[in-house]
C-alpha atoms as a PDB file:
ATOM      1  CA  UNK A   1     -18.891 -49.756 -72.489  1.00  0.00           C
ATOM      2  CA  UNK A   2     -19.237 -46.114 -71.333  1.00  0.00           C
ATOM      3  CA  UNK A   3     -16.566 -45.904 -67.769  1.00  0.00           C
ATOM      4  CA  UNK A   4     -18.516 -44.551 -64.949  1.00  0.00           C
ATOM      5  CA  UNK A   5     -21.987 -46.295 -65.761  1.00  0.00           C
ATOM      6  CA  UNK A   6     -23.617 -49.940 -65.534  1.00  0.00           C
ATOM      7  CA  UNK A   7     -25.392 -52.336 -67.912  1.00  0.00           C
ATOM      8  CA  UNK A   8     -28.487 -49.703 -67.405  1.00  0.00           C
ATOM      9  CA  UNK A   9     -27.703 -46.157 -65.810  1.00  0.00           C
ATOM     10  CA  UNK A  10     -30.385 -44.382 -63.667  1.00  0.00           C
ATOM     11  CA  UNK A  11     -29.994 -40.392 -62.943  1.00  0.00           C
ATOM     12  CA  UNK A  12     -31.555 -38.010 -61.335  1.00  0.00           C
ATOM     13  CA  UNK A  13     -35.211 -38.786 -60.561  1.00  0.00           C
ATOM     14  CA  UNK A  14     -35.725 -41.565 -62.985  1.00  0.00           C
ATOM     15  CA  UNK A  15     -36.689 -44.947 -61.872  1.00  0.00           C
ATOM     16  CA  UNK A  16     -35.545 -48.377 -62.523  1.00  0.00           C
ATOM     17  CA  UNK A  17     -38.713 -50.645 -62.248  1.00  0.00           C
ATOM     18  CA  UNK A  18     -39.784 -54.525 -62.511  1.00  0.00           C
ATOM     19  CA  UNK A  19     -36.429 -55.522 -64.062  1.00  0.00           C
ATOM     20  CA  UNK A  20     -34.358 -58.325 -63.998  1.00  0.00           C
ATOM     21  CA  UNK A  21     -30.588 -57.674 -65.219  1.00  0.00           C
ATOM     22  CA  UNK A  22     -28.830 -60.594 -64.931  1.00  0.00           C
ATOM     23  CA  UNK A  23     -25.358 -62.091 -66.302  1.00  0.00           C
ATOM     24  CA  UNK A  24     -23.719 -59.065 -67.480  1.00  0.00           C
ATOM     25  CA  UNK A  25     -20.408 -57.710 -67.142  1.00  0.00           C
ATOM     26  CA  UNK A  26     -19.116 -53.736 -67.483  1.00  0.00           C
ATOM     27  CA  UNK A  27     -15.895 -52.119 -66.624  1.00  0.00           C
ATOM     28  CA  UNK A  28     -17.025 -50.121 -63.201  1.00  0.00           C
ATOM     29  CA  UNK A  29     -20.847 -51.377 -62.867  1.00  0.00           C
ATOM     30  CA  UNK A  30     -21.582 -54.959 -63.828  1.00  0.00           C
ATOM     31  CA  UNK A  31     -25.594 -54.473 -63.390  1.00  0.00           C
ATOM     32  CA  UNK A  32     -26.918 -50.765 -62.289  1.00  0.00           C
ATOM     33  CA  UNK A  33     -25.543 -48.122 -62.021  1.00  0.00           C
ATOM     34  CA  UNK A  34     -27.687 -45.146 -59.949  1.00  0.00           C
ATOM     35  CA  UNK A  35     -26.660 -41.479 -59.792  1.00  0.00           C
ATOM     36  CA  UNK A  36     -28.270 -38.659 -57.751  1.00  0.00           C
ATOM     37  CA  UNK A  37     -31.393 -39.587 -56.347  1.00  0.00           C
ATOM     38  CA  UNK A  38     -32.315 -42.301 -58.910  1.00  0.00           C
ATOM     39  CA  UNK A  39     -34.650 -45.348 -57.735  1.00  0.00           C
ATOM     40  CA  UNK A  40     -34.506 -49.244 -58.721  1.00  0.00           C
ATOM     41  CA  UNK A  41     -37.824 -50.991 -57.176  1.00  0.00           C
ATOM     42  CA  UNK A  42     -39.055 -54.600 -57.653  1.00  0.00           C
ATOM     43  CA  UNK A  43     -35.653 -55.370 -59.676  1.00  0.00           C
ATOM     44  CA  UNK A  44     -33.802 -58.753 -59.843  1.00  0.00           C
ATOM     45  CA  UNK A  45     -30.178 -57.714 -60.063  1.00  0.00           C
ATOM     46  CA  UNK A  46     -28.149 -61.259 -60.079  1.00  0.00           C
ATOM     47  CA  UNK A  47     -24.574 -62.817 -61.263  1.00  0.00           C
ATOM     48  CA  UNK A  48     -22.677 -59.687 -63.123  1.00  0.00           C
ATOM     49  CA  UNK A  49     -19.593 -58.324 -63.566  1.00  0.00           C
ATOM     50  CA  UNK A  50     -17.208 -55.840 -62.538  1.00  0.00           C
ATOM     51  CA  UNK A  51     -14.342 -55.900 -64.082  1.00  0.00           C
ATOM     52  CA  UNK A  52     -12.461 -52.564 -62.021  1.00  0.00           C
ATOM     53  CA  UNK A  53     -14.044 -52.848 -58.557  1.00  0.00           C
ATOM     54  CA  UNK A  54     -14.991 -56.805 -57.990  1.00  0.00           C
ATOM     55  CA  UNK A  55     -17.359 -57.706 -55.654  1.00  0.00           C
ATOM     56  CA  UNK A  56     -18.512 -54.553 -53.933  1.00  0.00           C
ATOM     57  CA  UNK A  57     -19.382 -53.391 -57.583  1.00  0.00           C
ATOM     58  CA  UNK A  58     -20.936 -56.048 -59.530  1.00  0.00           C
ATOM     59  CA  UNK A  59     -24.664 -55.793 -59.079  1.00  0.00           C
ATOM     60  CA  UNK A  60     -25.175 -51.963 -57.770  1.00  0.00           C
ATOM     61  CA  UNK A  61     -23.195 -49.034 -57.768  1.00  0.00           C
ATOM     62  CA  UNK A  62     -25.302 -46.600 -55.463  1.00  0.00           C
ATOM     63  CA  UNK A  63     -25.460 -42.649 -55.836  1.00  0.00           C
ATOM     64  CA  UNK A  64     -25.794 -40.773 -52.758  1.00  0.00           C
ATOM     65  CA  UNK A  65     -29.250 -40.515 -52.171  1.00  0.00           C
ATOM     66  CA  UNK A  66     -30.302 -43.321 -54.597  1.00  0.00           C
ATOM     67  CA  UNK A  67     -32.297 -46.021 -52.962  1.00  0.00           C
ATOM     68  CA  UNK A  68     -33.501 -49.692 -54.008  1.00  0.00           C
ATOM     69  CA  UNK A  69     -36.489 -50.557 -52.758  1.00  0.00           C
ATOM     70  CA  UNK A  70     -38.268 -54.333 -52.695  1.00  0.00           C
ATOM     71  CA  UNK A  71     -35.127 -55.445 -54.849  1.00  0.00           C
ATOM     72  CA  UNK A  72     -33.204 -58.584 -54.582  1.00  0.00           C
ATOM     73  CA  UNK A  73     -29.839 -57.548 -55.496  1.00  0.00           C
ATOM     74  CA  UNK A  74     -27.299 -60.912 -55.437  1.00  0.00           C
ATOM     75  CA  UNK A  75     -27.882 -64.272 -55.068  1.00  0.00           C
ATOM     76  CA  UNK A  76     -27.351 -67.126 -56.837  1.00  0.00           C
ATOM     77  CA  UNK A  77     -29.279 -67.637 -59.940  1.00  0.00           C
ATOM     78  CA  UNK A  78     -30.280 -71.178 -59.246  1.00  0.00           C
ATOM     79  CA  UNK A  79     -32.007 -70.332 -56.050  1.00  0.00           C
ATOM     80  CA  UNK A  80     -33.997 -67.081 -58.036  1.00  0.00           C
ATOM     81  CA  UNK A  81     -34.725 -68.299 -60.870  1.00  0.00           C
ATOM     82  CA  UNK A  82     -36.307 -71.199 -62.811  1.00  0.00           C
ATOM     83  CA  UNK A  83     -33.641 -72.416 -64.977  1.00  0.00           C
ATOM     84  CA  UNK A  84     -31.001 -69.737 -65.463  1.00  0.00           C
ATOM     85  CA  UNK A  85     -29.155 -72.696 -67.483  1.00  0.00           C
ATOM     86  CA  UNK A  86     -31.746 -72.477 -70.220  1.00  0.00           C
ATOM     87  CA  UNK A  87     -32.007 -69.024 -70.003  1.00  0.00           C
ATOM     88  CA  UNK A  88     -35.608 -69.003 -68.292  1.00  0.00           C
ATOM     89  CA  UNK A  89     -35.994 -66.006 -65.777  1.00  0.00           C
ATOM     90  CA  UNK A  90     -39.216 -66.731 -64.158  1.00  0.00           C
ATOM     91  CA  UNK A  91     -39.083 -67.093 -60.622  1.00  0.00           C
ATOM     92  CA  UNK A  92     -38.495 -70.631 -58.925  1.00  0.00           C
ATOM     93  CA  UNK A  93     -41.770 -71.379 -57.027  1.00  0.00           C
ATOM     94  CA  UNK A  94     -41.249 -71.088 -53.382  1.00  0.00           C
ATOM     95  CA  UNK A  95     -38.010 -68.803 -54.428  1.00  0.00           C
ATOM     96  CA  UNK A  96     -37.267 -65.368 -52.640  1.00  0.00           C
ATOM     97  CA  UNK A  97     -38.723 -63.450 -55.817  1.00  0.00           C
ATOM     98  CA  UNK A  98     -42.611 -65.143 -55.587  1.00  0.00           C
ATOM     99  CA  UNK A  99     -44.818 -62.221 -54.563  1.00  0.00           C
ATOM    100  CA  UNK A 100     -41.855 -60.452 -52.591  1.00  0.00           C
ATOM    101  CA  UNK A 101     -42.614 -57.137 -54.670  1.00  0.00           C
ATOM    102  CA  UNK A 102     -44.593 -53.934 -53.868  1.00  0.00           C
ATOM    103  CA  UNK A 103     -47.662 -53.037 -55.614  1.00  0.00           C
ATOM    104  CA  UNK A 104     -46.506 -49.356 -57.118  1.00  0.00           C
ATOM    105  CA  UNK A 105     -49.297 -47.244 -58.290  1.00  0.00           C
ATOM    106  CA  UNK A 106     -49.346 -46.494 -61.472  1.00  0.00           C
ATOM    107  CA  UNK A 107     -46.115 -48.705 -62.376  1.00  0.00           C
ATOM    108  CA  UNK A 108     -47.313 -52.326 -62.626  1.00  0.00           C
ATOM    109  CA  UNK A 109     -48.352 -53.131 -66.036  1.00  0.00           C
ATOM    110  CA  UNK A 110     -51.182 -55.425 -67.022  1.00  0.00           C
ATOM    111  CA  UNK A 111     -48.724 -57.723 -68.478  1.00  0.00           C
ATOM    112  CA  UNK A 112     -45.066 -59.056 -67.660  1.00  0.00           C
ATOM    113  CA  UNK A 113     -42.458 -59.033 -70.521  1.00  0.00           C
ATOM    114  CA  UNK A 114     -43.810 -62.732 -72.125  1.00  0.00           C
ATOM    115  CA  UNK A 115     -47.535 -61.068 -71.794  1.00  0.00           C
ATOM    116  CA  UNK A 116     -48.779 -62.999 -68.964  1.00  0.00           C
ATOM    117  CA  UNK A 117     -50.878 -61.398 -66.780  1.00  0.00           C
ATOM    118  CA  UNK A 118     -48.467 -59.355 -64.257  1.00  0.00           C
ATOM    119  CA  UNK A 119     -49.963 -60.121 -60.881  1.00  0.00           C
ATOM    120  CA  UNK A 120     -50.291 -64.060 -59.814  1.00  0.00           C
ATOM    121  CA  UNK A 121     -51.090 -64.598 -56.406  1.00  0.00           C
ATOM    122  CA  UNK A 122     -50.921 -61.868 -53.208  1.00  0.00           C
ATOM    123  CA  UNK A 123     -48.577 -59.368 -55.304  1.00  0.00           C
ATOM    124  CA  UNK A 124     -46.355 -58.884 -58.135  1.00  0.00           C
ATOM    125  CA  UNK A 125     -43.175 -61.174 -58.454  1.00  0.00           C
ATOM    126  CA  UNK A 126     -39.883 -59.453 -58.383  1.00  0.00           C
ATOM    127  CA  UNK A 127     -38.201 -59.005 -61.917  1.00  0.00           C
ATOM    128  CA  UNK A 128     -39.604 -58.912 -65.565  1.00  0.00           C
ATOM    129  CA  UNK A 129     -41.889 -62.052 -65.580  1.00  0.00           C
ATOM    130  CA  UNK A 130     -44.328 -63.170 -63.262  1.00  0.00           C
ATOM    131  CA  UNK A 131     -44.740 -66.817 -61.930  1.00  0.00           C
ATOM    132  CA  UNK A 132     -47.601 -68.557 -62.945  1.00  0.00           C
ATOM    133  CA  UNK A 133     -47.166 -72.300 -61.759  1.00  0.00           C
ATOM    134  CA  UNK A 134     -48.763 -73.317 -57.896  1.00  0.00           C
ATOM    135  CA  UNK A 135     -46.219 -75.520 -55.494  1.00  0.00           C
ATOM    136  CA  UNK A 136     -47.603 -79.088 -56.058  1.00  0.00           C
ATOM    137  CA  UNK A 137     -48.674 -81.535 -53.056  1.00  0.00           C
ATOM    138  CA  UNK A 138     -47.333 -84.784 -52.339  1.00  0.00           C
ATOM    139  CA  UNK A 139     -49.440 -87.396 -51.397  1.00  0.00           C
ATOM    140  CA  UNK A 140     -47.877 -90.464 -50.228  1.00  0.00           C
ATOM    141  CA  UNK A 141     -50.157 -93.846 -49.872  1.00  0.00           C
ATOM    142  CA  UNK A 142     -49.341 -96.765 -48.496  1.00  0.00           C
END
């Protein structure tokens, strides 16, 4: 653990893009940490840790001009994700995540992390992984 940064550090003008940090703990920034002007965009950034400033630090520590941008940052994991238990990330169907993020030029890749293709319906899921099931019907009979 390196005091003053997060799970992943942004600076500058670097750019944080299509993650999903989850379930991680760090002295002063628990999830990302983002200095100067540095961006985070279509990231998940659920259920970690701060162990020096609590709540107001456990997802995000924000530089000055940093900025996240079609980001879900909190939440609980149950309601974001498929089964968190198990340790599967992909989006709950119907869940805030499902096609919530922006289509970036030149930064959505033809594939999410477990090589499915990246975008699955109107636009790309938030996170690493991209949701691939449809919402079912019910049909009742009687």
């Amino acid at each position: 653990n390196i005091t003053g940064y997060g799970t992943v550090h942004a600076s500058g003008d670097s750019e944080i893009v299509n993650c999903t940090i989850v379930r991680n703990t760090e002295y002063e920034a628990g999830g990302v940490s983002l200095a100067s002007s540095a961006k985070e965009r279509n990231c998940v950034v659920a259920g970690n840790e701060s162990l020096h400033f609590g709540d107001d630090h456990d997802n995000v520590w924000p530089g000055s001009e940093s900025s996240c941008t079609t980001s879900v940052i909190g939440g609980e994991l149950d309601v974001l994700f498929r089964s968190p238990a198990h340790g599967n990330w992909t989006p709950r169907t119907g869940g805030p995540l499902i096609d919530a993020g922006a289509l970036l030029p030149g930064l959505v890749p033809a594939a999410d992390l477990s090589g499915s293709a990246r975008v699955f319906g109107k636009s790309i899921d938030i996170g690493c992984l991209e949701n691939h099931a449809t919402a079912g019907t019910f049909l009742f009979v009687k």
